[in-house]
C-alpha atoms as a PDB file:
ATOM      1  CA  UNK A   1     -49.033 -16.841 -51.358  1.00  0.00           C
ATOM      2  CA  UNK A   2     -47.529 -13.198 -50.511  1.00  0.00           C
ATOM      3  CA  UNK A   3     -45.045 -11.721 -52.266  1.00  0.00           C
ATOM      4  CA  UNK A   4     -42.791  -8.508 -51.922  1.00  0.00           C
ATOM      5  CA  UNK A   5     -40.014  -6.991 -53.610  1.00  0.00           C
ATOM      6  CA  UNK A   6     -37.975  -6.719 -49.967  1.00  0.00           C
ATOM      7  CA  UNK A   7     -37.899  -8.957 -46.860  1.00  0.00           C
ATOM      8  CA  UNK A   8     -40.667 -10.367 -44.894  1.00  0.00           C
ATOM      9  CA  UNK A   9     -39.625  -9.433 -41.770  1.00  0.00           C
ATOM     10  CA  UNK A  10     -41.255 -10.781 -38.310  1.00  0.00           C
ATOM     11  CA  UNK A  11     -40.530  -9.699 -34.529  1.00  0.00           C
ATOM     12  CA  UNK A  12     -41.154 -12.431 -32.443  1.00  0.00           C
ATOM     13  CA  UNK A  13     -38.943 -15.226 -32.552  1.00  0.00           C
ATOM     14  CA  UNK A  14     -39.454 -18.305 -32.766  1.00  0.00           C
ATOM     15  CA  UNK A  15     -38.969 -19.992 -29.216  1.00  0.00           C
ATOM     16  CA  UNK A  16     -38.725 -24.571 -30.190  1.00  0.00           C
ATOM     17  CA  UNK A  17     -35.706 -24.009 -31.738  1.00  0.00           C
ATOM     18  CA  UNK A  18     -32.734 -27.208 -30.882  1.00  0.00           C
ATOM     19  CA  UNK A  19     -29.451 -27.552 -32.288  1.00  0.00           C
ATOM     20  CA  UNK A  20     -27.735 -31.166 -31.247  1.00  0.00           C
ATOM     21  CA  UNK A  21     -23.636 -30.579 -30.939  1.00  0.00           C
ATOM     22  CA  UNK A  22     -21.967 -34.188 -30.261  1.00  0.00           C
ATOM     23  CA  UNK A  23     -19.510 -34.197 -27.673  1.00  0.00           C
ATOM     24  CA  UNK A  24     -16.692 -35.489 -30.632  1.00  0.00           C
ATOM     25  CA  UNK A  25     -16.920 -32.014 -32.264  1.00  0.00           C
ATOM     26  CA  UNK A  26     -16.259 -30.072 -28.615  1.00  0.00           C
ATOM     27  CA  UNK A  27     -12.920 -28.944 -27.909  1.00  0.00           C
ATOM     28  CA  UNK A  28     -11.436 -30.728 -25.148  1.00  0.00           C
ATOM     29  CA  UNK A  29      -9.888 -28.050 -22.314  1.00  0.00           C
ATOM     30  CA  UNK A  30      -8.555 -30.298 -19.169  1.00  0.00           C
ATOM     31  CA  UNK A  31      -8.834 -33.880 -18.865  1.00  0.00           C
ATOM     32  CA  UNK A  32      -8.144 -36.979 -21.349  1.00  0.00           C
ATOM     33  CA  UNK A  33     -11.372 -38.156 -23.147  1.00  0.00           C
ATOM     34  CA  UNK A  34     -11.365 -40.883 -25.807  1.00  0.00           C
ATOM     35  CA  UNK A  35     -13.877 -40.857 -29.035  1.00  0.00           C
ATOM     36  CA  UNK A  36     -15.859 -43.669 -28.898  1.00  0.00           C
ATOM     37  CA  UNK A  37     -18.620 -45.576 -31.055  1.00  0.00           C
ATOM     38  CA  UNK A  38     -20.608 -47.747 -28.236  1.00  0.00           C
ATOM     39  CA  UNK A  39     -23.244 -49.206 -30.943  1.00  0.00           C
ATOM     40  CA  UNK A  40     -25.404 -48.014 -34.088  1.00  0.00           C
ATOM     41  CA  UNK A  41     -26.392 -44.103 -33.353  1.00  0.00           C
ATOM     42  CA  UNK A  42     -24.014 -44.037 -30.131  1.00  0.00           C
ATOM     43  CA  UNK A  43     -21.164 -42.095 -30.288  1.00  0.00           C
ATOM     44  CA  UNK A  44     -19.499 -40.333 -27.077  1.00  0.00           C
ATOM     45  CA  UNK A  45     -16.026 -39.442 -25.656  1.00  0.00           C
ATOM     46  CA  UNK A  46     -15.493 -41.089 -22.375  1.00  0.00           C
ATOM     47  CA  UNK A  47     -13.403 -39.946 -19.265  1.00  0.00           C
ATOM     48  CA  UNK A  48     -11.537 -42.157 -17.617  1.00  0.00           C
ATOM     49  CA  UNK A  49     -11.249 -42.161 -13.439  1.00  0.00           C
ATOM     50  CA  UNK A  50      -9.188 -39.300 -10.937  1.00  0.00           C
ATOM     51  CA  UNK A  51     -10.004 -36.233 -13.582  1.00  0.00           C
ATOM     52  CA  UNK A  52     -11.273 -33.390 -14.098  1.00  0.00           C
ATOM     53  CA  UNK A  53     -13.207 -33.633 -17.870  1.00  0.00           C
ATOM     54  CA  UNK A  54     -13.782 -30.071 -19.202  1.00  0.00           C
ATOM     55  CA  UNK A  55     -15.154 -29.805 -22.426  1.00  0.00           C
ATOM     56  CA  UNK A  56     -16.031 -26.307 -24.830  1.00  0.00           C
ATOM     57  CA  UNK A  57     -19.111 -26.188 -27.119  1.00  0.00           C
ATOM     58  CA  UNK A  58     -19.295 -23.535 -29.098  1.00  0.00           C
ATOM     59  CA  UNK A  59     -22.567 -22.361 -30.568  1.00  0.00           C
ATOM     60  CA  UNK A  60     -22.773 -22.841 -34.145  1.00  0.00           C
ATOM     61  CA  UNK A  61     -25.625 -21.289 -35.580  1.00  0.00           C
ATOM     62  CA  UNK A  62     -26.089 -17.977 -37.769  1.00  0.00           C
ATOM     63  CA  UNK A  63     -26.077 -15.274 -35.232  1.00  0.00           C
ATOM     64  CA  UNK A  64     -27.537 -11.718 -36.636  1.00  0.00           C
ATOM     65  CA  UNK A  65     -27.011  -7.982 -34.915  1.00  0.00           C
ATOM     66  CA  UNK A  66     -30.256  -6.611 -36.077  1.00  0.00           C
ATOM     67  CA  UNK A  67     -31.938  -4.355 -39.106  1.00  0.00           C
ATOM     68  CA  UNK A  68     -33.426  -1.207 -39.748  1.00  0.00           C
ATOM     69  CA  UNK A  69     -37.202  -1.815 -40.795  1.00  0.00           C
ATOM     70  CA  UNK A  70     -37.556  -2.427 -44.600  1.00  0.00           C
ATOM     71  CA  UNK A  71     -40.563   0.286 -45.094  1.00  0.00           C
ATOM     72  CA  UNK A  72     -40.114  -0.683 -48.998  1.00  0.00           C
ATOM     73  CA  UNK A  73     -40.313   3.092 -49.410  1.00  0.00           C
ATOM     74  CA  UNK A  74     -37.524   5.736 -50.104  1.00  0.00           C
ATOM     75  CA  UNK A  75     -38.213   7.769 -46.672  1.00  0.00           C
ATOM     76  CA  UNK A  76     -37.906   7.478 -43.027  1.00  0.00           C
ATOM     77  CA  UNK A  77     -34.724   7.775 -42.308  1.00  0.00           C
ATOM     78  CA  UNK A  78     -31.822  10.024 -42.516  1.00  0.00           C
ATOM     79  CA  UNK A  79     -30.053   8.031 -45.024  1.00  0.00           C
ATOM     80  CA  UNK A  80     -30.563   8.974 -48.904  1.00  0.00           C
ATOM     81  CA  UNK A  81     -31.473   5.558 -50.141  1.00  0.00           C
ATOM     82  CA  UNK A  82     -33.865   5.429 -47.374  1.00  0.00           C
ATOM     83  CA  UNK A  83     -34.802   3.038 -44.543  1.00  0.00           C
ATOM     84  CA  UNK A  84     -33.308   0.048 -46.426  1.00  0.00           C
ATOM     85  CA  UNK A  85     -30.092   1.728 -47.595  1.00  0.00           C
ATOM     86  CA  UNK A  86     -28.035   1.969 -44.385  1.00  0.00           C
ATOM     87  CA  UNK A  87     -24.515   0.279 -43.908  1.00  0.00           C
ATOM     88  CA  UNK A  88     -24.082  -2.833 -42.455  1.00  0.00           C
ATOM     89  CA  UNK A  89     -23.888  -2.658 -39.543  1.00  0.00           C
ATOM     90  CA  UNK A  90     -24.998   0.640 -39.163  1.00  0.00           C
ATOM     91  CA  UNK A  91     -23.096   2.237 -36.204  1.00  0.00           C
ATOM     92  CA  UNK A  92     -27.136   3.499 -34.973  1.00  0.00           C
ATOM     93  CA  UNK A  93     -30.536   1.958 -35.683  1.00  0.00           C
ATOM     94  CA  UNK A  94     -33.479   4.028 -35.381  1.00  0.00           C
ATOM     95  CA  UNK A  95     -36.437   2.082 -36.543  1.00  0.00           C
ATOM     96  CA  UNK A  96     -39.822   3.899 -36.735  1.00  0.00           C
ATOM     97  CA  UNK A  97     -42.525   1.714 -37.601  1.00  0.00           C
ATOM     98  CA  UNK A  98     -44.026   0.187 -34.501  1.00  0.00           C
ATOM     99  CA  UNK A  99     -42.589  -1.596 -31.332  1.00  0.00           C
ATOM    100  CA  UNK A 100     -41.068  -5.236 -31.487  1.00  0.00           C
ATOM    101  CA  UNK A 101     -42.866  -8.151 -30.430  1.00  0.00           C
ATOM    102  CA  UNK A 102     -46.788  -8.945 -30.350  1.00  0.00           C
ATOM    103  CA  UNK A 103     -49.481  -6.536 -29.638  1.00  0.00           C
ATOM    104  CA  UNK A 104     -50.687  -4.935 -27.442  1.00  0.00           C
ATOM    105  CA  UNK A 105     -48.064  -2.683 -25.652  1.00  0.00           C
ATOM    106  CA  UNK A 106     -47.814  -0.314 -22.668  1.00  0.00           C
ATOM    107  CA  UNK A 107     -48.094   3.126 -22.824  1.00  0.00           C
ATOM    108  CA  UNK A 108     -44.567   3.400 -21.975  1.00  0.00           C
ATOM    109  CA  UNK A 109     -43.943   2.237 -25.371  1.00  0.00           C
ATOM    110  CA  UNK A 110     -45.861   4.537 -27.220  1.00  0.00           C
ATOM    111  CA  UNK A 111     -43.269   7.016 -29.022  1.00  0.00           C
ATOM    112  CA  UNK A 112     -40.266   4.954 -27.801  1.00  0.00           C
ATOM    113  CA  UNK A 113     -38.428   4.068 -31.274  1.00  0.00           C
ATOM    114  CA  UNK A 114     -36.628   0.872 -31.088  1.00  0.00           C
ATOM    115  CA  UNK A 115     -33.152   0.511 -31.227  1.00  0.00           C
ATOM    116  CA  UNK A 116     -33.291  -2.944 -32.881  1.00  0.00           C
ATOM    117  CA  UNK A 117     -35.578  -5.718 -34.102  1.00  0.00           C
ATOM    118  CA  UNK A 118     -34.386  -9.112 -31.850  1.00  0.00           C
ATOM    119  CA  UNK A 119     -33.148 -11.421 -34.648  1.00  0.00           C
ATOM    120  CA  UNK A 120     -30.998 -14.554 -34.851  1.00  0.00           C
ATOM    121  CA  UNK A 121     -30.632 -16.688 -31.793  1.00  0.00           C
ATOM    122  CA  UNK A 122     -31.476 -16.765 -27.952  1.00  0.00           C
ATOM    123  CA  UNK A 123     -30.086 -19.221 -26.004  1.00  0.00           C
ATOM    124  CA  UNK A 124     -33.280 -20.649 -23.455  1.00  0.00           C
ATOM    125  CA  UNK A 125     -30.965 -23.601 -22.193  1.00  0.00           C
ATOM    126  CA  UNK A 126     -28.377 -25.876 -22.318  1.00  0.00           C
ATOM    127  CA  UNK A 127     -28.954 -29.978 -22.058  1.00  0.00           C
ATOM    128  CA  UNK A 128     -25.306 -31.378 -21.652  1.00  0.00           C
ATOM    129  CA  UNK A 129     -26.352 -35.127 -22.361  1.00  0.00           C
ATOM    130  CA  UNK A 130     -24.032 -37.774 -20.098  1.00  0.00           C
ATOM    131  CA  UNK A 131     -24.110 -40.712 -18.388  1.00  0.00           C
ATOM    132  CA  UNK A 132     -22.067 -41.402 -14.878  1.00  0.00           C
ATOM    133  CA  UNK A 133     -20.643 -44.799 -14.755  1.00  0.00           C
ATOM    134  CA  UNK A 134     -19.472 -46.908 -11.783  1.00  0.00           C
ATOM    135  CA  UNK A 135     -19.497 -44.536  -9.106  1.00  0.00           C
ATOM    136  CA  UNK A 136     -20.974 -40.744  -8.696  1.00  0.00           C
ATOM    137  CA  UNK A 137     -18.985 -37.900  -9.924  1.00  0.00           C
ATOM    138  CA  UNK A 138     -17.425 -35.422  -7.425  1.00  0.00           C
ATOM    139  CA  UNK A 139     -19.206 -32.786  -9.199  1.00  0.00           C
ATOM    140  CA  UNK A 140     -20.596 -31.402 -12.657  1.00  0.00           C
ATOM    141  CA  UNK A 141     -20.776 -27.930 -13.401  1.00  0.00           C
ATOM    142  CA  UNK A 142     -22.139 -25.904 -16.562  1.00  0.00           C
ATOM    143  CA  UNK A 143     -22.147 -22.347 -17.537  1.00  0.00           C
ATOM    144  CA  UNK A 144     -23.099 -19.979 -20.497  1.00  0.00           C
ATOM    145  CA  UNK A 145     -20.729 -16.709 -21.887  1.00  0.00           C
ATOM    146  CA  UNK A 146     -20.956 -14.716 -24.847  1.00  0.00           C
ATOM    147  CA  UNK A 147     -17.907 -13.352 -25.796  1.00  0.00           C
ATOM    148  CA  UNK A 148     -17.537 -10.114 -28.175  1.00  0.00           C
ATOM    149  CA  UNK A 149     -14.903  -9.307 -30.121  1.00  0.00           C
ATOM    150  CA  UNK A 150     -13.518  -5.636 -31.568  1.00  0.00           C
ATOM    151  CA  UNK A 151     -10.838  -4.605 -33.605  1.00  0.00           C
ATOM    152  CA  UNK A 152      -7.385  -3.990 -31.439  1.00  0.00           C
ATOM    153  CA  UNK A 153      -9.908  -4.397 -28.199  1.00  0.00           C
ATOM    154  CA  UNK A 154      -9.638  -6.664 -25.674  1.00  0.00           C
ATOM    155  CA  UNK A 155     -12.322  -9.403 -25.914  1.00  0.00           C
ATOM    156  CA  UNK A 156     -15.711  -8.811 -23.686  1.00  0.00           C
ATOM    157  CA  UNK A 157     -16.669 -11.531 -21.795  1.00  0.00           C
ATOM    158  CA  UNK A 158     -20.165 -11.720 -20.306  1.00  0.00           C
ATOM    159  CA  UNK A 159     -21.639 -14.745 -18.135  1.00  0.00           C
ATOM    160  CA  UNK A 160     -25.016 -15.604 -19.638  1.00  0.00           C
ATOM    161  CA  UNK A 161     -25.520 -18.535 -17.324  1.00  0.00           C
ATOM    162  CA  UNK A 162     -22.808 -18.831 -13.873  1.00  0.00           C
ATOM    163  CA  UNK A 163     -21.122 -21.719 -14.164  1.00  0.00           C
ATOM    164  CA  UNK A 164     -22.379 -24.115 -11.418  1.00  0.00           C
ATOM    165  CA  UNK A 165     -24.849 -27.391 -10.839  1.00  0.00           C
ATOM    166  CA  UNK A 166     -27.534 -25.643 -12.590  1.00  0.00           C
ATOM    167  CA  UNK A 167     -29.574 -28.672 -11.695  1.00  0.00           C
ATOM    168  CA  UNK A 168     -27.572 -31.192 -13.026  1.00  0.00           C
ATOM    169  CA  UNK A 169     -26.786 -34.423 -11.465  1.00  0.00           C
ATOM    170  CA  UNK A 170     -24.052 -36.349 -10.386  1.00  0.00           C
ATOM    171  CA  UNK A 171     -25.681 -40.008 -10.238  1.00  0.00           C
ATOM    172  CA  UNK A 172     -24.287 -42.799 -11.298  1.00  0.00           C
ATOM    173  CA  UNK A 173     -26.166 -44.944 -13.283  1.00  0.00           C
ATOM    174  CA  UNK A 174     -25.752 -48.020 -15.563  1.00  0.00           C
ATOM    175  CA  UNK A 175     -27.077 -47.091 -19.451  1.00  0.00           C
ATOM    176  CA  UNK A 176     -28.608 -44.190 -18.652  1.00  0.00           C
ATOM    177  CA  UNK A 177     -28.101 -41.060 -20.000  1.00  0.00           C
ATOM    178  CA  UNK A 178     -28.628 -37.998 -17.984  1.00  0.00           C
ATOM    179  CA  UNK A 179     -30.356 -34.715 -20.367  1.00  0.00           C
ATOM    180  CA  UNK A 180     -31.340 -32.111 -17.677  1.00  0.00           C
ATOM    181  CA  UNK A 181     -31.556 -28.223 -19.426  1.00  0.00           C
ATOM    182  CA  UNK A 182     -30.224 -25.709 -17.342  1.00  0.00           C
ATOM    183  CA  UNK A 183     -32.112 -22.514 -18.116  1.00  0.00           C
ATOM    184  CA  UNK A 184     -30.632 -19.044 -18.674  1.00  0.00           C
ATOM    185  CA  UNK A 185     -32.584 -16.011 -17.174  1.00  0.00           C
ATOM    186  CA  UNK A 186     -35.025 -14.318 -19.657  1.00  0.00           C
ATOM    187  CA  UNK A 187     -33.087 -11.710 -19.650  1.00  0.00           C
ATOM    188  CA  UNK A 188     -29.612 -13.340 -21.163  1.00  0.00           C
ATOM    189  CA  UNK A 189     -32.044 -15.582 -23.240  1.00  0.00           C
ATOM    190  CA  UNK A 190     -32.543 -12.714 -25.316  1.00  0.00           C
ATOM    191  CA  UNK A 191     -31.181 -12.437 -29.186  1.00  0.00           C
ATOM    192  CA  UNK A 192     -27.581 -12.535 -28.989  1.00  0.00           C
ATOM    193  CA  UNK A 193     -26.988  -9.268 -31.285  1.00  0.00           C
ATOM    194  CA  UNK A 194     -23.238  -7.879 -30.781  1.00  0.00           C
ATOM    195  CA  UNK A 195     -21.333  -7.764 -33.348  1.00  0.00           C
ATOM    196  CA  UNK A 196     -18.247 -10.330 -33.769  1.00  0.00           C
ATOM    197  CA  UNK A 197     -19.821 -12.874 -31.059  1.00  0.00           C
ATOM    198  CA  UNK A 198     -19.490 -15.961 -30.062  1.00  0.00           C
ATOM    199  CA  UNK A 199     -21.334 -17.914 -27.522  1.00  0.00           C
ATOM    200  CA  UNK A 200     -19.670 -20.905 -25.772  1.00  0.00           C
ATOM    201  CA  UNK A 201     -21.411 -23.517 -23.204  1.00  0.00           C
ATOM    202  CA  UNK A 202     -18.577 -25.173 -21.084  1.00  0.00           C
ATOM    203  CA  UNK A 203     -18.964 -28.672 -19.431  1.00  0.00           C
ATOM    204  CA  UNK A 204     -16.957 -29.513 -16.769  1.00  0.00           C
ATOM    205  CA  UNK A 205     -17.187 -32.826 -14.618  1.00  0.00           C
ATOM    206  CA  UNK A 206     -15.167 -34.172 -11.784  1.00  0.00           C
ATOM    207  CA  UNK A 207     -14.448 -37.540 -11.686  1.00  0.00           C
ATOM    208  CA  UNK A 208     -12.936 -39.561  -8.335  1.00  0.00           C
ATOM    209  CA  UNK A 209     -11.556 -42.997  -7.942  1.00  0.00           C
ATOM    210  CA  UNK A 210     -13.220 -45.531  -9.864  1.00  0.00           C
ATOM    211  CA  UNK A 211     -15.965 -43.407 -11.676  1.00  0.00           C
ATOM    212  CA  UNK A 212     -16.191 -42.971 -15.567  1.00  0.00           C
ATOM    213  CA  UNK A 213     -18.287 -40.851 -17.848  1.00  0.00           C
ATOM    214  CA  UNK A 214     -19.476 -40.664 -21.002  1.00  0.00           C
ATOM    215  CA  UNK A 215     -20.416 -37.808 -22.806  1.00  0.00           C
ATOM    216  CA  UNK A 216     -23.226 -37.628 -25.894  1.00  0.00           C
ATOM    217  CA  UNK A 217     -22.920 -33.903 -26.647  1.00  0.00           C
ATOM    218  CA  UNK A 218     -25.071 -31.098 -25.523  1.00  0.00           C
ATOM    219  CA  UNK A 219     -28.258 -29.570 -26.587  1.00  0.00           C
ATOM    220  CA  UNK A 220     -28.865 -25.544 -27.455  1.00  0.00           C
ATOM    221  CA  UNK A 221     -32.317 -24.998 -26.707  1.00  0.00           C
ATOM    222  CA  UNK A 222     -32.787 -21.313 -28.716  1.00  0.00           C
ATOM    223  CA  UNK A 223     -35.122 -18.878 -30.242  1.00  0.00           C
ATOM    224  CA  UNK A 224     -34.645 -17.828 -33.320  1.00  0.00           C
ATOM    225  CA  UNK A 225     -35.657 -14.703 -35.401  1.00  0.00           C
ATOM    226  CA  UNK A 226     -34.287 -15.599 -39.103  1.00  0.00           C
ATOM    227  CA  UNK A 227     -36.975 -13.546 -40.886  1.00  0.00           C
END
């Protein structure tokens, strides 16, 4: 086995991670929803008829903003203590020893010095897991935002999916439990790297007469880059 005196550090991330949030541990934004234990390994909140459920999940997973390139040498960089030794975070990256990602690149790339190395988490999709009871729902909508935070600043919000259908459904059913992922674009399914971010999938499900719903919790489908 390898070993080094610094960090083994890798571009390309990893792209199977999944990270299962139940729907008891989402905050609960409009509507009434009731925790409930249906049998051994089933637990859901369920909305009751003429409401509008929304529900927050908020992605909990280690999210990084990036390194300089440990060189494991005392040069390349402006900084004293060399590549290693900048603050954290740095207020600039400049990181010199090849592009990120796999082999082989453009010729556009050659000279280009990257900014950052994509670690931490991309969210792919989102898999809200529900099931429709009785009747259809009016509608169900899910969306995607990243929201970054700075001192005495007023809090950037940026849509990483739109909130819409997204390709879920509305059908009723009897046991069944709808898991559809709604995909980000590639380019918002990049490493979230800000600073002081948070990223937050929202749920939101319209319910007429007569219809019920019960939801499981939702699924982040993510790369990750921990190394």
């Amino acid at each position: 086995m390898g070993r080094t005196a610094g960090w083994w550090l890798q571009d390309t991330s990893l792209p199977d991670g999944q990270v299962f949030q139940p729907a008891t541990s989402a905050l609960s934004i409009a509507g009434a929803v009731v925790a409930n234990r249906d049998g051994l390994g089933l637990y859901n909140v369920t909305g009751v008829a003429s409401q509008t459920v929304t529900l927050a999940f908020f992605l909990s997973k280690i999210l990084r903003f990036g390194m300089q390139d440990d060189g494991q040498q005392a040069f390349g960089s402006a900084s004293g203590t060399g590549q290693q030794g900048l603050a954290t975070p740095p207020s600039t990256f400049a990181t010199y020893l090849q592009q990120s990602g796999r082999p082989p690149y453009t010729a556009a790339q050659n000279q280009v010095v990257p900014t950052k190395r994509p670690k931490g988490v991309g969210v792919i999709s989102v898999t809200p897991v529900y099931s429709v009871l009785t009747a259809d729902a009016t509608s169900v909508s899910i969306g995607v935002t990243k929201t970054v935070f700075t001192n005495n600043g007023v809090p950037a919000v940026t849509a990483l999916l739109t909130a819409g259908t997204n390709g879920q459904t509305i059908t009723h059913g009897t046991t069944a439990a709808n898991a559809i992922a709604s995909a980000l674009s590639a380019a918002n399914a990049a490493p979230v790297t800000d600073v002081n971010a948070e990223v937050i999938a929202e749920l939101s499900i319209v319910l007429p007469v007569t219809s019920t719903v019960k939801i499981y919790g939702l699924v982040w489908n993510v790369q990750f880059n921990y190394n």
